[in-house]
C-alpha atoms as a PDB file:
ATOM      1  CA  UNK A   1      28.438 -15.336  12.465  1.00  0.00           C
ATOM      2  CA  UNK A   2      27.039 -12.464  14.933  1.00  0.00           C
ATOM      3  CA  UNK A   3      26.069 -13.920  18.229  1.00  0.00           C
ATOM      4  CA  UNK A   4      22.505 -11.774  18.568  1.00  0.00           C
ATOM      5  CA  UNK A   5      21.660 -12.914  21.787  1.00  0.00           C
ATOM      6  CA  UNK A   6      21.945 -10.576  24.749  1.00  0.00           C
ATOM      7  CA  UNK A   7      20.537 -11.709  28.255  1.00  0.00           C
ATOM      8  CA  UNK A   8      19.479  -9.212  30.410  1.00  0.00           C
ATOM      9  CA  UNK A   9      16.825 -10.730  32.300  1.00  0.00           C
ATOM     10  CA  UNK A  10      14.739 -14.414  31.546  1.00  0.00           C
ATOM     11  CA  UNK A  11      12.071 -12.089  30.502  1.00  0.00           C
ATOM     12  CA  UNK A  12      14.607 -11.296  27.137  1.00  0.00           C
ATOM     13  CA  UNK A  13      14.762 -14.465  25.870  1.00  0.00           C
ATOM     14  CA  UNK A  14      15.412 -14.785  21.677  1.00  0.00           C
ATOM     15  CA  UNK A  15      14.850 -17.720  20.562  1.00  0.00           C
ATOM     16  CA  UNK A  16      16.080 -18.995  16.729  1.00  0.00           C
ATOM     17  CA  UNK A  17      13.857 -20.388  14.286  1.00  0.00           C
ATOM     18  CA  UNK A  18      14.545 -22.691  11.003  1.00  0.00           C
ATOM     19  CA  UNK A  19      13.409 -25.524   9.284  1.00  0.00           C
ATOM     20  CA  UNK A  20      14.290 -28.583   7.694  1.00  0.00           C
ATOM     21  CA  UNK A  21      11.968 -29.984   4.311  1.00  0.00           C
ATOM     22  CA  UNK A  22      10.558 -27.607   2.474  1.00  0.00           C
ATOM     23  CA  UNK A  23      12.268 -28.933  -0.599  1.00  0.00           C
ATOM     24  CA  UNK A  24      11.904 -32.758  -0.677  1.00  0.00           C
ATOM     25  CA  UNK A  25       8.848 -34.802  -2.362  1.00  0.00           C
ATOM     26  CA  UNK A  26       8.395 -36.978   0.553  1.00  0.00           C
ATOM     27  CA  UNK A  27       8.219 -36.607   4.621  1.00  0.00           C
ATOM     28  CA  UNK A  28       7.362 -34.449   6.510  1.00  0.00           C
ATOM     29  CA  UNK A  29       8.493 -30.176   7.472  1.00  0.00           C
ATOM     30  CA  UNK A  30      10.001 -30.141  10.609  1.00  0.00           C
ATOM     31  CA  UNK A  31      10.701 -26.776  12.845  1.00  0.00           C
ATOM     32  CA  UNK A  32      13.539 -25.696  15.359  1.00  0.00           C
ATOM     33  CA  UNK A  33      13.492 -23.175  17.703  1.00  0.00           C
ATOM     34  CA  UNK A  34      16.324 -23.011  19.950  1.00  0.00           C
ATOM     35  CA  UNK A  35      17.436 -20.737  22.699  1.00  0.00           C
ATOM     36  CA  UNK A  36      21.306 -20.389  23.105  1.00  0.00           C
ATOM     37  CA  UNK A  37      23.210 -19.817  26.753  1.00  0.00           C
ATOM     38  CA  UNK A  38      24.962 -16.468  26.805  1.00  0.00           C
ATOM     39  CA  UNK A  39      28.222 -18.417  25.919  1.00  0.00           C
ATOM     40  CA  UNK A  40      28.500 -18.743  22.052  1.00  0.00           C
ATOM     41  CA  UNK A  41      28.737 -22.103  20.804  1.00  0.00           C
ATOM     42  CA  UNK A  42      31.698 -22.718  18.480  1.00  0.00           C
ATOM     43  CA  UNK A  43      31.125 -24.057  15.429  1.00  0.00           C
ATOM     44  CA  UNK A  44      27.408 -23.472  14.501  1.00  0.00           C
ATOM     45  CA  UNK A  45      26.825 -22.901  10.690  1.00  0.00           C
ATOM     46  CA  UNK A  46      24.156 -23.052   8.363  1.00  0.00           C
ATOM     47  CA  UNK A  47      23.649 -26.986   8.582  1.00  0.00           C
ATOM     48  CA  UNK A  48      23.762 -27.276   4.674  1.00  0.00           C
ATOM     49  CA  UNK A  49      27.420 -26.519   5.099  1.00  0.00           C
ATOM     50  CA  UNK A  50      28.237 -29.118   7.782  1.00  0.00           C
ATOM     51  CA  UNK A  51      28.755 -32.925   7.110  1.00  0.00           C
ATOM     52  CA  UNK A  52      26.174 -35.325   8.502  1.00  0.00           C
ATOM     53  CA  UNK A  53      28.694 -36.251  11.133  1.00  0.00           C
ATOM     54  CA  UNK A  54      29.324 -32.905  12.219  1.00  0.00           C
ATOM     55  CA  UNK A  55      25.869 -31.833  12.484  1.00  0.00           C
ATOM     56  CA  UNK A  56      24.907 -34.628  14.763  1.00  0.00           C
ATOM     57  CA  UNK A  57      27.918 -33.981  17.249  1.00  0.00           C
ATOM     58  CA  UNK A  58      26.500 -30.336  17.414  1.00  0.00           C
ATOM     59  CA  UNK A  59      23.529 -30.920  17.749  1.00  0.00           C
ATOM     60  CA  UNK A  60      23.958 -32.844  21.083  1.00  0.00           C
ATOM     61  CA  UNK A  61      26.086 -30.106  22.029  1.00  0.00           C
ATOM     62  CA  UNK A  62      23.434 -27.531  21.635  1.00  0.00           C
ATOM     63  CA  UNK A  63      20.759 -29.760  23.255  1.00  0.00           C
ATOM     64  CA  UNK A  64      23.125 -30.231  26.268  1.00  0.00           C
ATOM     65  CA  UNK A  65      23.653 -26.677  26.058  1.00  0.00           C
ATOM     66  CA  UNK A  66      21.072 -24.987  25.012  1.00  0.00           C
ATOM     67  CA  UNK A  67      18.639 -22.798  27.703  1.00  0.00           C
ATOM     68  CA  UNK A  68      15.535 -24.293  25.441  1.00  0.00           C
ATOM     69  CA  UNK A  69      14.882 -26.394  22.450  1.00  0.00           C
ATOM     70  CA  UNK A  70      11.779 -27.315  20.542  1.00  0.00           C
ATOM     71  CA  UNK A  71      10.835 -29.361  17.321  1.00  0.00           C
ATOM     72  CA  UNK A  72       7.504 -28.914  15.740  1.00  0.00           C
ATOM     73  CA  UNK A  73       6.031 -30.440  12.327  1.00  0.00           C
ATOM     74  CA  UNK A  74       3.543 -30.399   9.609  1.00  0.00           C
ATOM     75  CA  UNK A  75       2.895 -33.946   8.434  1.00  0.00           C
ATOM     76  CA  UNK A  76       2.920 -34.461   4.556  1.00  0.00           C
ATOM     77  CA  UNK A  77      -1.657 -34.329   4.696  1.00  0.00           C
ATOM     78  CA  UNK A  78      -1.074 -30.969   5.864  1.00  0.00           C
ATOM     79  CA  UNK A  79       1.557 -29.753   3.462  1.00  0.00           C
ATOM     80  CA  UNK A  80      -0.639 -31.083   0.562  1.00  0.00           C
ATOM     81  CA  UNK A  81      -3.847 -29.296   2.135  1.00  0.00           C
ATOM     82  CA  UNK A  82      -2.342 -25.993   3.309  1.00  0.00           C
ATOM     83  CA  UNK A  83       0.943 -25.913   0.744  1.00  0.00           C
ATOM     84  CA  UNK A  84       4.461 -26.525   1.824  1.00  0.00           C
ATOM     85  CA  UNK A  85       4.941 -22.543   3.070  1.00  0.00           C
ATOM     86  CA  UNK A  86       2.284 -22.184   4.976  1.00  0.00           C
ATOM     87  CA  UNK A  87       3.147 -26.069   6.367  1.00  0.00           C
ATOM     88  CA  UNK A  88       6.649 -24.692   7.436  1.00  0.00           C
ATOM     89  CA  UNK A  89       4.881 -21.394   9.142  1.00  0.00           C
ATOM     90  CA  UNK A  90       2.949 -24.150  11.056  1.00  0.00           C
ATOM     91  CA  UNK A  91       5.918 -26.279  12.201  1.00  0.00           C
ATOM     92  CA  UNK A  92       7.554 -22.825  13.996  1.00  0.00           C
ATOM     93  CA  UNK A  93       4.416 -22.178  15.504  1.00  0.00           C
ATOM     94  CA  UNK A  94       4.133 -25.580  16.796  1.00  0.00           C
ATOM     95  CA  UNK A  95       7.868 -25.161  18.204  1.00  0.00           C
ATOM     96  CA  UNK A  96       7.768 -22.075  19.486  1.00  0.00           C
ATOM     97  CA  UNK A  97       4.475 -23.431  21.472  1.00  0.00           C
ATOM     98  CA  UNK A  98       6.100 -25.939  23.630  1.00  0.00           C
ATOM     99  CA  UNK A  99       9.465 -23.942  24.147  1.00  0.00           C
ATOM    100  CA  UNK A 100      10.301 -23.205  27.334  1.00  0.00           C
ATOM    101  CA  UNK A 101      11.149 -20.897  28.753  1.00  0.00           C
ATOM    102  CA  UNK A 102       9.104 -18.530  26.804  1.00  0.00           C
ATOM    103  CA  UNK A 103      10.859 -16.220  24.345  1.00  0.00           C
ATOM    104  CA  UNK A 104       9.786 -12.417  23.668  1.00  0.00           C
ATOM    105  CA  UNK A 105      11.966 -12.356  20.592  1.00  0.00           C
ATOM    106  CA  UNK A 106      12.021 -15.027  17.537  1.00  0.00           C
ATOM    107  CA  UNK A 107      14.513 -14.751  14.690  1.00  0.00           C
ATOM    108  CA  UNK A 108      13.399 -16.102  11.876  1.00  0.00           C
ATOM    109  CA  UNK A 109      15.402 -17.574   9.032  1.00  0.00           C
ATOM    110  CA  UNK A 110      14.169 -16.420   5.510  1.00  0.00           C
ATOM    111  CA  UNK A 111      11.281 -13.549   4.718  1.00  0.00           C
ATOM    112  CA  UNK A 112       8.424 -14.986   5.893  1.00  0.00           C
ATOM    113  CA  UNK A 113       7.284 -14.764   9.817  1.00  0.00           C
ATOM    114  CA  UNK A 114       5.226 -17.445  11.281  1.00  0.00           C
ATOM    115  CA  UNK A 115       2.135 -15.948  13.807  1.00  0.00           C
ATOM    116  CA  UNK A 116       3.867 -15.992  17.299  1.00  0.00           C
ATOM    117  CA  UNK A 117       2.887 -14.739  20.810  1.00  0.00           C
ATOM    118  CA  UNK A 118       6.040 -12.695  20.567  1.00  0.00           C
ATOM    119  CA  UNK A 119       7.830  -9.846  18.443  1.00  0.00           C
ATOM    120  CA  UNK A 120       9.344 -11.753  15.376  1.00  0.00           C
ATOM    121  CA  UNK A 121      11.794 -10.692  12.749  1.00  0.00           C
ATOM    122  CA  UNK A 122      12.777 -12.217   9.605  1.00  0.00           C
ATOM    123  CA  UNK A 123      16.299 -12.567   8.350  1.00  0.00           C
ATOM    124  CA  UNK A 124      17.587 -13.578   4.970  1.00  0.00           C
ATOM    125  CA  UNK A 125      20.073 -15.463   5.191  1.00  0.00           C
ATOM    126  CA  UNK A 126      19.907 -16.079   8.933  1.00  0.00           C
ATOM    127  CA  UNK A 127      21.068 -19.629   9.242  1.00  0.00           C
ATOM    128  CA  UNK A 128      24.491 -18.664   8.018  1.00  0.00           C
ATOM    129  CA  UNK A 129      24.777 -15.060  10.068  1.00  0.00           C
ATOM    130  CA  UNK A 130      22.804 -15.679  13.341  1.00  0.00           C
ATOM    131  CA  UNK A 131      24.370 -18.232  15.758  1.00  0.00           C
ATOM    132  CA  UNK A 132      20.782 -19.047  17.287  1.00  0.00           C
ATOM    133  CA  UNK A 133      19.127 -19.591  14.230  1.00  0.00           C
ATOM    134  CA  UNK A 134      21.811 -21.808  12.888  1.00  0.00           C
ATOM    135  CA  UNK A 135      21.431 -23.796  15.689  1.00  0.00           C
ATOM    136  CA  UNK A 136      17.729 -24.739  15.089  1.00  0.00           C
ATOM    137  CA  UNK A 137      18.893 -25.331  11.495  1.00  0.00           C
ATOM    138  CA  UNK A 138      21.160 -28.413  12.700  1.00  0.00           C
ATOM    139  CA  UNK A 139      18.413 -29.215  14.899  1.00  0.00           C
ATOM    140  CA  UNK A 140      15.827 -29.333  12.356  1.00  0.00           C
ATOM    141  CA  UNK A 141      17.922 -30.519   9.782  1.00  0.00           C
ATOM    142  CA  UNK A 142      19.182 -33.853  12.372  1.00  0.00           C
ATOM    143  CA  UNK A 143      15.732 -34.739  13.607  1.00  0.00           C
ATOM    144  CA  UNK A 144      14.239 -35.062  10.126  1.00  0.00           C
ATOM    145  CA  UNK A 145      17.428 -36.824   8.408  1.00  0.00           C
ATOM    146  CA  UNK A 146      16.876 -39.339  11.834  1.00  0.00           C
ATOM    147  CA  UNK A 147      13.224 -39.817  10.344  1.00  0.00           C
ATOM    148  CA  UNK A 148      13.563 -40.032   6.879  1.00  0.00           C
ATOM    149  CA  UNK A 149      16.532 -43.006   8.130  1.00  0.00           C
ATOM    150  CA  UNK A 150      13.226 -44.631   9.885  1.00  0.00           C
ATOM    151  CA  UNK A 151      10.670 -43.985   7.320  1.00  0.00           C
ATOM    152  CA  UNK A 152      13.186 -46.099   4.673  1.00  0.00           C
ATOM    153  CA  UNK A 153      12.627 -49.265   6.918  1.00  0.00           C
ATOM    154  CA  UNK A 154       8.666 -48.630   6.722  1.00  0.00           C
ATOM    155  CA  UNK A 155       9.088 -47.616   2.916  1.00  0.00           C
ATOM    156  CA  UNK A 156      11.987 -49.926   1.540  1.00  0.00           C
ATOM    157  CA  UNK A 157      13.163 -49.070  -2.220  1.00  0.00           C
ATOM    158  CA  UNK A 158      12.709 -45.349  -2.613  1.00  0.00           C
ATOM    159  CA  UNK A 159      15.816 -44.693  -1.138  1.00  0.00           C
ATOM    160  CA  UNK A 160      15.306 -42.501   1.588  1.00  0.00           C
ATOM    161  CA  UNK A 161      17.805 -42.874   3.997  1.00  0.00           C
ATOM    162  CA  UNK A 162      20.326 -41.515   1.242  1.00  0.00           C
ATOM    163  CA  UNK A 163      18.193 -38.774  -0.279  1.00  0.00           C
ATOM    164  CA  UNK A 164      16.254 -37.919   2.714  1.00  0.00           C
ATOM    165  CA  UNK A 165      12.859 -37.245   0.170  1.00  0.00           C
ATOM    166  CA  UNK A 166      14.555 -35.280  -1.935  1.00  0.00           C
ATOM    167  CA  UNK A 167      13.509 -35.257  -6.146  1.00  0.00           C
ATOM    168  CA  UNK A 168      17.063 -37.552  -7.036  1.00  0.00           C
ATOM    169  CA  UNK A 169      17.163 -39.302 -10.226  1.00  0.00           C
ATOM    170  CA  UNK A 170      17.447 -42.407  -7.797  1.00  0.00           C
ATOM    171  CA  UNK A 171      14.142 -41.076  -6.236  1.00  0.00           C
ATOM    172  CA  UNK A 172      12.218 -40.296  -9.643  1.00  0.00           C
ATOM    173  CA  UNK A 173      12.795 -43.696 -10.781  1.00  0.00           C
ATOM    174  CA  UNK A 174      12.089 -45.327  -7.443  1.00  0.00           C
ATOM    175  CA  UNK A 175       8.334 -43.150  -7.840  1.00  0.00           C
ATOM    176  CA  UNK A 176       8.112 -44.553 -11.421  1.00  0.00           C
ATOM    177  CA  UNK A 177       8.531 -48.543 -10.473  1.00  0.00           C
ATOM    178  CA  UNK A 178       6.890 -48.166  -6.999  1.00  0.00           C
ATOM    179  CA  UNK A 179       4.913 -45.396  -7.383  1.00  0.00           C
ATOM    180  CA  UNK A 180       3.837 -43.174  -4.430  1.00  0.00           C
ATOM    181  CA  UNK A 181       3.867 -43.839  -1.500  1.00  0.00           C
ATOM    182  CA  UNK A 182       2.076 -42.950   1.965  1.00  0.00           C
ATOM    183  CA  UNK A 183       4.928 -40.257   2.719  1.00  0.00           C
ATOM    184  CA  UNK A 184       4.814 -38.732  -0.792  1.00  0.00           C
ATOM    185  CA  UNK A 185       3.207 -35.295  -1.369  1.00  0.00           C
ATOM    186  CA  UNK A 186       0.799 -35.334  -3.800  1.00  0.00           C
ATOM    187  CA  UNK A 187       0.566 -30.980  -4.131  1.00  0.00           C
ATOM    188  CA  UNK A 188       4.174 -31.261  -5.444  1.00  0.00           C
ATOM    189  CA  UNK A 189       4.895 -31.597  -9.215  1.00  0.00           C
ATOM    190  CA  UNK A 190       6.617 -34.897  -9.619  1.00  0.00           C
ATOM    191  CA  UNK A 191       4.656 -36.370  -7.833  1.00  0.00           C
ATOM    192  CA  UNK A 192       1.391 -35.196  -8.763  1.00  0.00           C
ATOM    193  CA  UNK A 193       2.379 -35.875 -12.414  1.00  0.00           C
ATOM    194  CA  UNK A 194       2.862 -39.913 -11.643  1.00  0.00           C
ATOM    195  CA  UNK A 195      -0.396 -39.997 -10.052  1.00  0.00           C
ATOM    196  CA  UNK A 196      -2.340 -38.062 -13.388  1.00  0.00           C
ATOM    197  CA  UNK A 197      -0.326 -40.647 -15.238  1.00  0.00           C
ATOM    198  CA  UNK A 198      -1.756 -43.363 -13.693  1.00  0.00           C
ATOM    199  CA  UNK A 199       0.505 -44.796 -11.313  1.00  0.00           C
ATOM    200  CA  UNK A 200      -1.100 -46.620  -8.716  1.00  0.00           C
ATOM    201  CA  UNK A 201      -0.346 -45.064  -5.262  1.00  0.00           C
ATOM    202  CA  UNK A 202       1.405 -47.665  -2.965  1.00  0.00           C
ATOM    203  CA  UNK A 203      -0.153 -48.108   0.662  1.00  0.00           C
ATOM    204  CA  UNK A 204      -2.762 -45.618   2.611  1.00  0.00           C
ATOM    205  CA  UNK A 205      -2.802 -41.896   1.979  1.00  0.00           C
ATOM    206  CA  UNK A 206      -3.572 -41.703   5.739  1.00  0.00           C
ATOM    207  CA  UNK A 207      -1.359 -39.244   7.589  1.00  0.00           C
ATOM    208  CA  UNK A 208      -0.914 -39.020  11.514  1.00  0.00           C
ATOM    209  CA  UNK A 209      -0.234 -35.724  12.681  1.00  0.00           C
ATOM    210  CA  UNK A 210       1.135 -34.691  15.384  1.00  0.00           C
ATOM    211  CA  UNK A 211       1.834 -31.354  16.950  1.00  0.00           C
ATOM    212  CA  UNK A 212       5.904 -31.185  18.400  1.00  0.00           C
ATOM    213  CA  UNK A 213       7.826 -34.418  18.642  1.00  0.00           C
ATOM    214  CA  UNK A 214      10.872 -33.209  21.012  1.00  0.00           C
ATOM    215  CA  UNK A 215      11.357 -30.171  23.102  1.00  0.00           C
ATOM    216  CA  UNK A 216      13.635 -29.469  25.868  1.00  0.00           C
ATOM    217  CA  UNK A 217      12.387 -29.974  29.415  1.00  0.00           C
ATOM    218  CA  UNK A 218      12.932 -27.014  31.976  1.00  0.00           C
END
């Protein structure tokens, strides 16, 4: 993995973007955009290569570390309103807003660039080549694993706290005896299908949203 990062000056700052939920049928997107010291951190990796157990110890290391950090998110009303892409796009933008200290740089994971203040570029494959935006993987991929533990308490039977929201067997079946819930995205296929079907959404559709739930303070 290429450490990118080069500080001349504060005014230089590159900041690493990624999220975490694009995938899953339930929960929220969440957003990471991190800013790494000069010294590399060793051991980042795409988090989808990492245990659980490993990803949380780094990702206290790079918040202890780390010259900024910010989490943004698009709640599951928004990704069924705006689709899950343009969701994600929103969660960076929401990150990159409360970062401090400002970057004029973001590297992006993927092909698509969220609208920022700054000079962004998009890199395939990013989480697994760019140190900075492997570390707002982990981030991104912690803080929403964290919620998806919570939301199973709210939302018992689904499963969540194993599958995180993502379209398991255990989940499908879970959707078919529960049906939806509150949490569930109705714009994606599964899902969508129960609910033409005739299952009987469980709970409020009502979603809360809010704009960044963590970020670094200078």
């Amino acid at each position: 993995m290429r450490p990118t990062l080069d500080f001349p000056a504060p005014a230089a700052w590159t900041a690493g973007i990624d999220e975490a939920g694009r995938g899953p049928l339930a929960g929220p997107v969440l957003a990471a955009a991190v800013i790494l010291p000069p010294a590399p951190i060793a051991g980042i990796a795409d988090s989808k290569r990492l245990s659980a157990a490993r990803r949380s110890e780094l990702a206290t290391i790079i918040r202890n570390r780390a010259v900024g950090w910010a989490i943004g998110r698009a709640e599951v009303e928004e990704i069924d309103r705006l689709n899950i892409l343009q969701a994600s796009l929103l969660a960076m933008q929401r990150a990159v807003a409360v970062l401090t200290p400002k970057p004029s740089l973001a590297l992006v994971d993927g092909r698509d660039k969220p609208r920022l203040p700054c000079r962004v570029e998009a890199i395939v494959g990013g989480d697994a080549s760019v140190l900075a935006i492997g570390a707002a993987s982990i981030l991104a991929k912690v803080a929403r694993d964290a919620e998806m533990i919570m939301l199973e308490q709210r939302y018992p039977g689904y499963g969540l706290a194993r599958h995180k929201g993502y379209g398991t067997r255990e989940h499908l079946a879970a959707l078919r005896r529960l049906g939806p819930a509150p949490i569930h995205r109705r714009s994606f296929k599964p899902v969508r299908t129960l609910l033409g079907l005739g299952y009987v959404a469980s709970g409020s559709a009502r979603a809360v949203s809010r704009v960044a739930v963590k970020a670094k303070r200078p």
